[in-house]
Protein backbone atom coordinates (compact mmCIF):
# COMPACT_ATOMS: atom_id res chain seq x y z
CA UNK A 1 22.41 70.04 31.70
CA UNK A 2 20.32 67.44 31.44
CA UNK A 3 20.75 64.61 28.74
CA UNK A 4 17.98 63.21 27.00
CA UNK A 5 18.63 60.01 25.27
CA UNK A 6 17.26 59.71 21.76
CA UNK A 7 15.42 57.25 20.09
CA UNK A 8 18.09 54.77 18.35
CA UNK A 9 16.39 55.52 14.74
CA UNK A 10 16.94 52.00 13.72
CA UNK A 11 15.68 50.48 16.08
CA UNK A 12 12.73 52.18 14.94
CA UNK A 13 12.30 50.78 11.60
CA UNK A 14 9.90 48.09 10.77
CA UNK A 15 13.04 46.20 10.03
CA UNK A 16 14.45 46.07 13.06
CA UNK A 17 18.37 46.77 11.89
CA UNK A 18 20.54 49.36 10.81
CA UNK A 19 19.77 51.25 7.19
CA UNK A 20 20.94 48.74 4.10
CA UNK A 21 21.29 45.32 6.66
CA UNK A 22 18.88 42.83 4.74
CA UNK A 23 16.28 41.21 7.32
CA UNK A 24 17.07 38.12 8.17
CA UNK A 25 14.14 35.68 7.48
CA UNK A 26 12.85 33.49 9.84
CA UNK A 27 15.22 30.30 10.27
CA UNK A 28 12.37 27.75 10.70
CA UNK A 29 10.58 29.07 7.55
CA UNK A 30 13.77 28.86 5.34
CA UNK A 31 14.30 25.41 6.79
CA UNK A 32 10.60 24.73 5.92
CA UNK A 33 11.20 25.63 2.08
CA UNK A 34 14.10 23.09 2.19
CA UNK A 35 12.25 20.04 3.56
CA UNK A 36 9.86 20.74 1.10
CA UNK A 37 12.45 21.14 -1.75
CA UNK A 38 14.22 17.82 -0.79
CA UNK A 39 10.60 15.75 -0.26
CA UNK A 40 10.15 16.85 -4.14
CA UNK A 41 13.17 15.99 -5.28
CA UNK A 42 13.12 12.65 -3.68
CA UNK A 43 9.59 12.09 -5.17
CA UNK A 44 10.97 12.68 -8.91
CA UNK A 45 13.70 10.63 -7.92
CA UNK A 46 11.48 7.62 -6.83
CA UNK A 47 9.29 8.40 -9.76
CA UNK A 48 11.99 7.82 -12.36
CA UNK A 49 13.33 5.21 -10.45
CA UNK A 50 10.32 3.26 -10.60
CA UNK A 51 9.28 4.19 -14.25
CA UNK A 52 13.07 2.98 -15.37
CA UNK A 53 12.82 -0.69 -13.21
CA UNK A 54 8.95 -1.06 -14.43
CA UNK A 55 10.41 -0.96 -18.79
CA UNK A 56 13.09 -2.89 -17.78
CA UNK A 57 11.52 -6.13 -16.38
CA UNK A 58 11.92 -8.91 -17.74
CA UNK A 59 8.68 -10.54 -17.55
CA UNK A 60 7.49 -12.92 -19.71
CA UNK A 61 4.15 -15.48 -20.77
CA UNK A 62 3.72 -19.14 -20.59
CA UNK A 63 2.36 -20.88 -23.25
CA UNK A 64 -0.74 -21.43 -20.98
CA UNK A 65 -0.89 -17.73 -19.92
CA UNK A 66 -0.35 -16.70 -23.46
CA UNK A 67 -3.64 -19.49 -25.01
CA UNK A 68 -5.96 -18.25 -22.29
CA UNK A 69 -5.36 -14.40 -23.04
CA UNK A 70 -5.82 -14.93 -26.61
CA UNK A 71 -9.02 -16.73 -25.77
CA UNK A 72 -10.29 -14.05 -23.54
CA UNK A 73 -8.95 -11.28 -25.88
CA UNK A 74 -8.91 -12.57 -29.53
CA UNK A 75 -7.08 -8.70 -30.10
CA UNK A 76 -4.61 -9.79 -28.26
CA UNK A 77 -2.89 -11.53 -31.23
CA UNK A 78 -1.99 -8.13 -32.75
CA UNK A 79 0.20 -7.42 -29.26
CA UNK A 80 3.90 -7.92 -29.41
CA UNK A 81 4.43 -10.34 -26.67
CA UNK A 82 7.47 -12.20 -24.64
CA UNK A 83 6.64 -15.94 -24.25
CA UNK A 84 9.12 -18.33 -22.19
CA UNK A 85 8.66 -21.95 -22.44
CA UNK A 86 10.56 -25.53 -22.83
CA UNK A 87 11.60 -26.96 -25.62
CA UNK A 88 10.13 -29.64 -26.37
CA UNK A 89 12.46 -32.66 -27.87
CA UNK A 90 12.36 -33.62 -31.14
CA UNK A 91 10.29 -30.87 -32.18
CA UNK A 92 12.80 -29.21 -34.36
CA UNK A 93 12.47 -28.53 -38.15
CA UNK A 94 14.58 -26.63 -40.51
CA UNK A 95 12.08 -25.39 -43.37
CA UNK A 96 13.46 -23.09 -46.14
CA UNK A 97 15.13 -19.80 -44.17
CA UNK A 98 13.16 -20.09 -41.28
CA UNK A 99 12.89 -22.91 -38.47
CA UNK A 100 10.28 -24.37 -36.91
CA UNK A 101 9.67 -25.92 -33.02
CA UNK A 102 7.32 -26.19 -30.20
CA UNK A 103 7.77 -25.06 -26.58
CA UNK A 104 5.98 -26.03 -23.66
CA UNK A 105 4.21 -25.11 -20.22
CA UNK A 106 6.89 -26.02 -17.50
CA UNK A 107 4.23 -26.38 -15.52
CA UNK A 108 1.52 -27.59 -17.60
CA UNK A 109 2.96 -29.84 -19.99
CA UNK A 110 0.07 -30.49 -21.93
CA UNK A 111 0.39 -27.41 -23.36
CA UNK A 112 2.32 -26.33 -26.07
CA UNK A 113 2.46 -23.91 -28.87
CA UNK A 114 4.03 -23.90 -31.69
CA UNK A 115 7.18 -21.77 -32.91
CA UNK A 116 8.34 -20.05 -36.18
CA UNK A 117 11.37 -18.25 -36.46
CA UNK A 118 13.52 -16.80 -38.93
CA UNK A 119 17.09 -16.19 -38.05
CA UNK A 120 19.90 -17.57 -36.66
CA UNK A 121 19.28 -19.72 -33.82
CA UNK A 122 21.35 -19.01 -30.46
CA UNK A 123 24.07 -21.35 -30.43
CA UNK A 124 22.97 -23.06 -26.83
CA UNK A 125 19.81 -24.41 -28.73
CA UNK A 126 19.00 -27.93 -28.95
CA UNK A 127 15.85 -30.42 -28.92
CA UNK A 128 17.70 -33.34 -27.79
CA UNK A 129 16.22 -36.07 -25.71
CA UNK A 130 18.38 -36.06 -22.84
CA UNK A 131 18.99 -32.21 -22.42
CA UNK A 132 16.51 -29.77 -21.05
CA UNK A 133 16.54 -26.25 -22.75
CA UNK A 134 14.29 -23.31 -21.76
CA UNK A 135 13.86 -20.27 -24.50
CA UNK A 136 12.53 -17.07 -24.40
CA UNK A 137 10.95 -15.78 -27.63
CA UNK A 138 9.87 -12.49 -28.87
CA UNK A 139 7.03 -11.32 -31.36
CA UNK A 140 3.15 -12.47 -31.79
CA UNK A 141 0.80 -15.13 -31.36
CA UNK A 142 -1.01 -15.45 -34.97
CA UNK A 143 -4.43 -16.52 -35.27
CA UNK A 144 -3.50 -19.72 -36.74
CA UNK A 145 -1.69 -20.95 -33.44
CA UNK A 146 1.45 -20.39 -34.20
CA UNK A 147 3.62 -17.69 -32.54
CA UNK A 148 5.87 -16.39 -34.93
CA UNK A 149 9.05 -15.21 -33.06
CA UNK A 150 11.35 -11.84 -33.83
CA UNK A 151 14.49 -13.14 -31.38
CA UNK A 152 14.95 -16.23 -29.45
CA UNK A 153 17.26 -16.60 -26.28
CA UNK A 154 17.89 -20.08 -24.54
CA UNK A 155 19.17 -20.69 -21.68
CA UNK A 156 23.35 -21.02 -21.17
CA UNK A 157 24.63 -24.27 -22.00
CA UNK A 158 26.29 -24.59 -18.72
CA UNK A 159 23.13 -24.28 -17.63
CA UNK A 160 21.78 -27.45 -19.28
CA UNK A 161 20.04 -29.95 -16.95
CA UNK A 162 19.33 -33.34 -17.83
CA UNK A 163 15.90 -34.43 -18.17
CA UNK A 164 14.38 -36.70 -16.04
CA UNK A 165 14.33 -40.08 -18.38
CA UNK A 166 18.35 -39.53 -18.77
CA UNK A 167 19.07 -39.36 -15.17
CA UNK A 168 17.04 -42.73 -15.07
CA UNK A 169 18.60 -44.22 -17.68
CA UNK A 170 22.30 -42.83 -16.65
């Protein structure tokens, strides 16, 4: 008797395994999918990332920057702006709930704008001769010159440098 061997009927199938085994996809394709998955995840990652830093700066105007934009772009005084600047000494007034001063370009000391705020003033704030003070304001640049501030920040009092006429005169 002579045995014929028969065709292994799985084998035979267009998925190449037994009845009911699932096919198993091809590794590098799977892997493919993955690196893909994980290059857009780490794009929307990157993305947030960036968009989060970007509102979060803490950039700010000069008192020059701020006059030449205005002059370029006379809408520009309807913007909410930051503006950073010294304080200039002896420039303080108290008027009737709101107080009045005038900061100036670090850099450009010829020029200044002028500074209305109502509020409480930080407690490091001070327009005394011998004492250097930096502030950061908040609000807008009115068409009258005067930038009328929402919030004021100066700089740490242990911060405080003296200016240069004290350290001549100390």
């Amino acid at each position: 008797m002579i045995f014929r061997s028969r065709p292994e009927s799985h084998l035979a199938q267009p998925g190449g395994g037994p009845k009911g085994v699932a096919r198993r996809g091809n590794p590098m394709a799977k892997n493919g999918r993955f690196l893909v998955s994980l290059v857009g995840v780490a794009a929307v990652v990157t993305y947030l990332i960036w968009t989060g830093v970007s509102q979060t700066m803490q950039y700010y105007m000069t008192p020059s920057e701020l006059v030449a934009k205005t002059i370029v772009d006379p809408s520009f005084h309807r913007v909410g702006v930051k503006v950073g600047g010294r304080i200039v000494s002896g420039s303080y007034l108290k008027g009737d709930g709101f107080h009045g001063f005038t900061v100036e370009d670090p850099e450009q000391l010829n020029v200044t704008v002028p500074v209305e705020y109502r509020g409480d003033l930080p407690d490091t704030f001070n327009d005394r001769p011998e004492m250097i003070v930096d502030a950061v304001m908040e609000g807008r640049f009115r068409t009258d010159g005067v930038f009328e501030a929402t919030t004021v920040l100066t700089k740490c009092g242990s911060r405080y440098e003296a200016s240069p006429e004290a350290l001549k005169a100390g």
